[in-house]
Protein backbone atom coordinates (compact mmCIF):
# COMPACT_ATOMS: atom_id res chain seq x y z
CA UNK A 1 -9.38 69.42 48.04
CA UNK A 2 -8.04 68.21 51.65
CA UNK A 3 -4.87 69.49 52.60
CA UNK A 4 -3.79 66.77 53.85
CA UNK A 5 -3.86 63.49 52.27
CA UNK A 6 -3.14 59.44 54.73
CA UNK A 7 -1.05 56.92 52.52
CA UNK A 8 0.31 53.62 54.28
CA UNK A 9 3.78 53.26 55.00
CA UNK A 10 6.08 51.22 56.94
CA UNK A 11 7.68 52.29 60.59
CA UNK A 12 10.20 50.50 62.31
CA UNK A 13 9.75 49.30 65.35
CA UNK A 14 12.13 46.29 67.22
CA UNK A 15 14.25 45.74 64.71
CA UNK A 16 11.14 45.03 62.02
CA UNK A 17 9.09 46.99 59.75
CA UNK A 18 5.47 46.96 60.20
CA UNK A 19 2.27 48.16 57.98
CA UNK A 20 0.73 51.97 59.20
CA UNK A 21 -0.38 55.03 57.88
CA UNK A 22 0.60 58.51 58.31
CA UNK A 23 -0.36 62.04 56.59
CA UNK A 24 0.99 64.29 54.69
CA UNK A 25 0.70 67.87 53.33
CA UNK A 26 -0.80 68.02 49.59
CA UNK A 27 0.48 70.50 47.06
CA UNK A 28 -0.88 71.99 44.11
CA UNK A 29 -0.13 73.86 41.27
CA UNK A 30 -1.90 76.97 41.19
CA UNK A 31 -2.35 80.05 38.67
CA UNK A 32 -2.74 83.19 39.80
CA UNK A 33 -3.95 86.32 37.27
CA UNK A 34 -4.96 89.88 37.74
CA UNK A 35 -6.92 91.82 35.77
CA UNK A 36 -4.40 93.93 35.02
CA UNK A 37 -1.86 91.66 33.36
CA UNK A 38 -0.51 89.61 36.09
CA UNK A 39 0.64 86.12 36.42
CA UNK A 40 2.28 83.81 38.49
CA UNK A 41 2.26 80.29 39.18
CA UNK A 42 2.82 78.58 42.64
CA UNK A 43 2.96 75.11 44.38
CA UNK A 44 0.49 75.60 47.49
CA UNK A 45 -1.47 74.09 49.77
CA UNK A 46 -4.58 73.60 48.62
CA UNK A 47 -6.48 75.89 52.01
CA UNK A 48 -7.05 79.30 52.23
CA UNK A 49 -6.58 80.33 48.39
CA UNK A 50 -8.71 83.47 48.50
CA UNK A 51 -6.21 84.82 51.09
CA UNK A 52 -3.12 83.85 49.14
CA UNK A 53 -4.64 85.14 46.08
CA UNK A 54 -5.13 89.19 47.55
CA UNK A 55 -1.94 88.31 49.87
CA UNK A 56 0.42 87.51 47.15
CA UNK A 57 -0.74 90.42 45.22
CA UNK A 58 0.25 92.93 48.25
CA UNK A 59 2.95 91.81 49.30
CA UNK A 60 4.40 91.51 45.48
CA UNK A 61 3.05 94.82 44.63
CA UNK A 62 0.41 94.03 42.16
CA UNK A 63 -1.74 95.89 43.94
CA UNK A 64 -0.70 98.85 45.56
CA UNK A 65 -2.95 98.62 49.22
CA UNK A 66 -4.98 102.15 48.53
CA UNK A 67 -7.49 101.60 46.01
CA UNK A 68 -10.53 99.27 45.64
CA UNK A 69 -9.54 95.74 46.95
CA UNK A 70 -9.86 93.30 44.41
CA UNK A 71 -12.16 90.21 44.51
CA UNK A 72 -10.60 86.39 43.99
CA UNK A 73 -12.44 84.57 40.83
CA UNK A 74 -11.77 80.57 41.46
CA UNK A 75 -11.63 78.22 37.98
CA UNK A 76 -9.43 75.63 36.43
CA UNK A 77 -7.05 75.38 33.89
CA UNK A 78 -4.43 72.47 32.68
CA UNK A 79 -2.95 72.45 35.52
CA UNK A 80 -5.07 72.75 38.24
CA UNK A 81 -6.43 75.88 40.36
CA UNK A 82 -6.96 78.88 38.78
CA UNK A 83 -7.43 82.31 40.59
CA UNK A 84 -8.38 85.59 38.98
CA UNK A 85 -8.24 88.88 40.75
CA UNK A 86 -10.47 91.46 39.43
CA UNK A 87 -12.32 94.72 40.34
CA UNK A 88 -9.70 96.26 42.02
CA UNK A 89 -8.17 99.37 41.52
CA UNK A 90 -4.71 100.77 42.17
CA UNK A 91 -2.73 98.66 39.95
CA UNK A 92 1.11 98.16 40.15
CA UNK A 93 3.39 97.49 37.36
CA UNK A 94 3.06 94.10 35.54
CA UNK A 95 6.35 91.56 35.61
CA UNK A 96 7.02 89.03 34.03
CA UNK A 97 5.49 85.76 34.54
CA UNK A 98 7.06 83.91 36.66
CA UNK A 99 6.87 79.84 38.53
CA UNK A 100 7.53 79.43 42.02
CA UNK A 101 8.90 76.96 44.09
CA UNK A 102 7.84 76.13 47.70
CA UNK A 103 11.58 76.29 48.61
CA UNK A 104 12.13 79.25 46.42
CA UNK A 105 9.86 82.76 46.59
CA UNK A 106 12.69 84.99 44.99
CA UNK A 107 13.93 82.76 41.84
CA UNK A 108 13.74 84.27 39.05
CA UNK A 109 14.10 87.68 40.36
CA UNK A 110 17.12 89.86 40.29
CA UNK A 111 18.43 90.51 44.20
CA UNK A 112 17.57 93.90 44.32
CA UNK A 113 16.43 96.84 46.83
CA UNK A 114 12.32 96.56 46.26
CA UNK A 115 10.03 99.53 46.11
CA UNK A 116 9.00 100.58 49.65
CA UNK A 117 4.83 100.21 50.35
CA UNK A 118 2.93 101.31 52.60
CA UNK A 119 0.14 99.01 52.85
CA UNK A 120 0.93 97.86 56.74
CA UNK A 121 2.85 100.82 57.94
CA UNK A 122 2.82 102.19 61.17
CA UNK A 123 2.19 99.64 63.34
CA UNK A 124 4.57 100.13 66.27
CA UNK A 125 7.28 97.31 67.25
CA UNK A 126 6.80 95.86 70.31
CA UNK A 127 9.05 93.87 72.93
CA UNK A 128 10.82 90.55 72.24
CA UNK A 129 9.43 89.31 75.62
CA UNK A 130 6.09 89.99 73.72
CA UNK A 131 7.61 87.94 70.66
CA UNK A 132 8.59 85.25 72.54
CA UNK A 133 5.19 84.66 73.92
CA UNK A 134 3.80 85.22 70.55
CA UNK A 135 5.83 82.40 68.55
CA UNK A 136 4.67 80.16 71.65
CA UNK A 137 1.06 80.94 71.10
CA UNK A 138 1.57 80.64 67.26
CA UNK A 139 2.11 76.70 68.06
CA UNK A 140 -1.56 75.97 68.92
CA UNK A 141 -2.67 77.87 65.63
CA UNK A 142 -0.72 75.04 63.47
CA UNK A 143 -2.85 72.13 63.18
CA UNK A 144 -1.18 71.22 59.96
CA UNK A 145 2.21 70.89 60.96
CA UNK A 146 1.14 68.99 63.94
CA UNK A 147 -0.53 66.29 61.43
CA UNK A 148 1.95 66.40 58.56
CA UNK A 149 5.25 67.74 60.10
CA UNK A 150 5.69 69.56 56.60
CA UNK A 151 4.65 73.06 56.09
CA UNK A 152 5.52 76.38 57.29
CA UNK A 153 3.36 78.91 59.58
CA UNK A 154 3.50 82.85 59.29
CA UNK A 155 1.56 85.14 61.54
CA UNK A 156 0.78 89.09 61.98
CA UNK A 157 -0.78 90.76 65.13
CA UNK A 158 -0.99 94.21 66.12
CA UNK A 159 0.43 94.66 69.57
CA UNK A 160 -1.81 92.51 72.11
CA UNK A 161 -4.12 91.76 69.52
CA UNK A 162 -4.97 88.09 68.08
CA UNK A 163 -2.97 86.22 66.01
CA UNK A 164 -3.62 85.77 62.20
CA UNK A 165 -1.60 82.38 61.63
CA UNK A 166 -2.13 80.99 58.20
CA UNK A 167 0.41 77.42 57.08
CA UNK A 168 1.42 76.59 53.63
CA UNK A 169 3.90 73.79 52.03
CA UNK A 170 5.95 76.74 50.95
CA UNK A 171 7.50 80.01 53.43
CA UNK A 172 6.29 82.71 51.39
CA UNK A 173 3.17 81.74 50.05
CA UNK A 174 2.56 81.11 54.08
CA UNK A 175 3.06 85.23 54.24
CA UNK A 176 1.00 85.76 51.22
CA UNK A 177 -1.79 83.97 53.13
CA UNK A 178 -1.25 85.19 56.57
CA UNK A 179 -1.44 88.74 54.73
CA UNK A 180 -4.53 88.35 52.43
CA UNK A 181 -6.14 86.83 55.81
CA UNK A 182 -5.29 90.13 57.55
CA UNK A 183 -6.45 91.87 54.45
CA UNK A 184 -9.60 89.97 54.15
CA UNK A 185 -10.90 90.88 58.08
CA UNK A 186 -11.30 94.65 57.34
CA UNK A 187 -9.05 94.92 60.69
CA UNK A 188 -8.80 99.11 61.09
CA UNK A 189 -5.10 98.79 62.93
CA UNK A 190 -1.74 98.01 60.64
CA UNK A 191 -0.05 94.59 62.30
CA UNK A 192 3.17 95.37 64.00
CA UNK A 193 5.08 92.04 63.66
CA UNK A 194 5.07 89.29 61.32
CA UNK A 195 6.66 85.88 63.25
CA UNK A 196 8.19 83.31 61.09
CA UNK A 197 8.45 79.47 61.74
CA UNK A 198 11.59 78.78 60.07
CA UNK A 199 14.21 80.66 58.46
CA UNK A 200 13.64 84.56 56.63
CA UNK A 201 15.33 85.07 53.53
CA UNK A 202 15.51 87.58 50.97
CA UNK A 203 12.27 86.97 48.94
CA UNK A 204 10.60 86.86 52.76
CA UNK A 205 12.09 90.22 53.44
CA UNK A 206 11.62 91.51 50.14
CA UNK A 207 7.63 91.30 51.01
CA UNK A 208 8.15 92.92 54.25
CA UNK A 209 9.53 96.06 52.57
CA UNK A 210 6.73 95.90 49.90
CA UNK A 211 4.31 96.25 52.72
CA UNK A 212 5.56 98.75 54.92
CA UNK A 213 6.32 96.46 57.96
CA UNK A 214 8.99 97.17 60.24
CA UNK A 215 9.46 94.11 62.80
CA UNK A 216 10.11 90.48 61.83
CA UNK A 217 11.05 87.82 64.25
CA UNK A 218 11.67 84.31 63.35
CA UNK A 219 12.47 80.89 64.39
CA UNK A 220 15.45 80.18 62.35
CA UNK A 221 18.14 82.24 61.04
CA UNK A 222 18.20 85.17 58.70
CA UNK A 223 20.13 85.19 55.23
CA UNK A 224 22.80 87.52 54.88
CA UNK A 225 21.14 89.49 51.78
CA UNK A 226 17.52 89.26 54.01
CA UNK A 227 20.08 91.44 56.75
CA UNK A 228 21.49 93.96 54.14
CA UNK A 229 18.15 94.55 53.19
CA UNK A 230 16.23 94.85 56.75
CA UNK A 231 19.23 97.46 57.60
CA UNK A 232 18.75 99.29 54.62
CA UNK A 233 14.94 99.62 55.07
CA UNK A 234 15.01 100.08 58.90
CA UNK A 235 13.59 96.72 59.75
CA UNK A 236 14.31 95.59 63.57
CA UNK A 237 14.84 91.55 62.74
CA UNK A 238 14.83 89.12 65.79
CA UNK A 239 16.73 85.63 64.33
CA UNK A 240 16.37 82.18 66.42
CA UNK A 241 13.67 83.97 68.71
CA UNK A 242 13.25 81.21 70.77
CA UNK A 243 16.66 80.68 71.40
CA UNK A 244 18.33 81.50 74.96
CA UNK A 245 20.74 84.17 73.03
CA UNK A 246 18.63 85.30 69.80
CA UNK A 247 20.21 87.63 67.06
CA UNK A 248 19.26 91.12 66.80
CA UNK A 249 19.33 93.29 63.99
CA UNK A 250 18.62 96.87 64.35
CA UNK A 251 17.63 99.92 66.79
CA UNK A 252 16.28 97.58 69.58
CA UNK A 253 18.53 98.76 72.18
CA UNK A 254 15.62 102.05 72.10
CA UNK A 255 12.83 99.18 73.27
CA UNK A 256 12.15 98.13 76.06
CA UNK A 257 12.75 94.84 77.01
CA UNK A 258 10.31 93.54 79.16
CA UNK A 259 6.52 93.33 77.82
């Protein structure tokens, strides 16, 4: 399916409306299982599925990052896309199924401290100058949001390295697939920064402590409870990054600040 789909509309223009088309970002349901008893089911944009599929299971800890990765199985069911994970090892613990919302990653979950992984540590942080130029770059990697004007962008790079920018109707499935893109190259080095287009919440941060990651910067602001949880975890958080006077949360007075 096309990510994108052109319907007519109107657009005013001199006082009048007149007859023109525009496009817009589809969304589908899709079901996601493991092998091991897992099951979720998401709104996404239909692009980059295999990614989401071994994305979403890192960064929720389905799969704990060490053992055999797991391969992405595509079918149907009543509702639409189907993905099964299988032949992986290293398991995690099995929840409870669960639907989520493009607008909502953590509902249904209890606003609590997540386990700690390990599946992206030790990437170093690197300078906000560096950030800056980063989110700037991540731009030209968007080519859905500069057709549609409706989804969400979330990239990881390792220091100088290239961006892996990966868009989605919804914030964190965005991640998931930036993540299982990552995942999916084989790259040998951890990333050292994920960069956010909008806002980072809890159920953004919540994935950033399941993989081990210890720098997010983003374009909008930063809940409170995504705060309380970067500080417990040691997470250095950079909030309106493009602004003039960004927000800054954690030991970045020990960085440099120039790239």
């Amino acid at each position: 399916m096309n990510p994108t789909e052109r319907r007519p509309i109107l657009r005013q223009q001199d006082g009048a409306f007149h007859p023109s088309v525009d496009d817009f970002a589809e969304e589908v349901h899709v079901t996601l299982t493991s092998e091991a008893g897992h099951r979720v089911s998401v709104l996404a944009t239909p692009q980059d599925l295999d990614a989401f599929a071994l994305g979403h299971a890192t960064a929720e800890g389905w799969w704990e990052g060490s053992g055999k990765q797991p391969i992405a199985v595509h079918g149907t069911d009543e509702f639409g896309y189907a993905i099964h994970l299988e032949g992986g090892t290293g398991w995690g613990p099995v929840k409870e199924s669960r639907f989520i919302l493009p607008s909502c990653g953590g509902c249904g979950e209890q606003l609590s401290a997540p386990p700690p992984g390990h599946r992206f540590a030790g990437g170093p942080p690197v300078s906000p100058a560096i950030i800056v130029d980063r989110l700037n770059s991540m731009k030209d990697h968007q080519a859905l949001f500069q057709t549609t004007g409706g989804v969400h962008a979330a990239a990881l790079f390792a220091n100088h390295g290239d961006l892996v920018v990966r868009e989605d109707i919804g914030r964190h499935t965005a991640l998931d697939k930036a993540v299982g893109a990552w995942l999916l190259a084989e790259r040998d080095d951890p990333p050292t920064t994920l960069l956010l287009s909008g806002r980072c919440g809890w159920d953004l941060m919540a994935k950033v402590v399941r993989l081990g990651m210890k720098q997010v910067a983003c374009v909008g602001a930063m809940s409170n409870q995504a705060a309380m949880l970067a500080r417990d975890h040691g997470i250095l958080v950079m909030g309106f990054a493009t602004k003039p006077d960004p927000q800054f949360l954690g030991p970045w007075s020990d960085m440099p600040t120039k790239a």
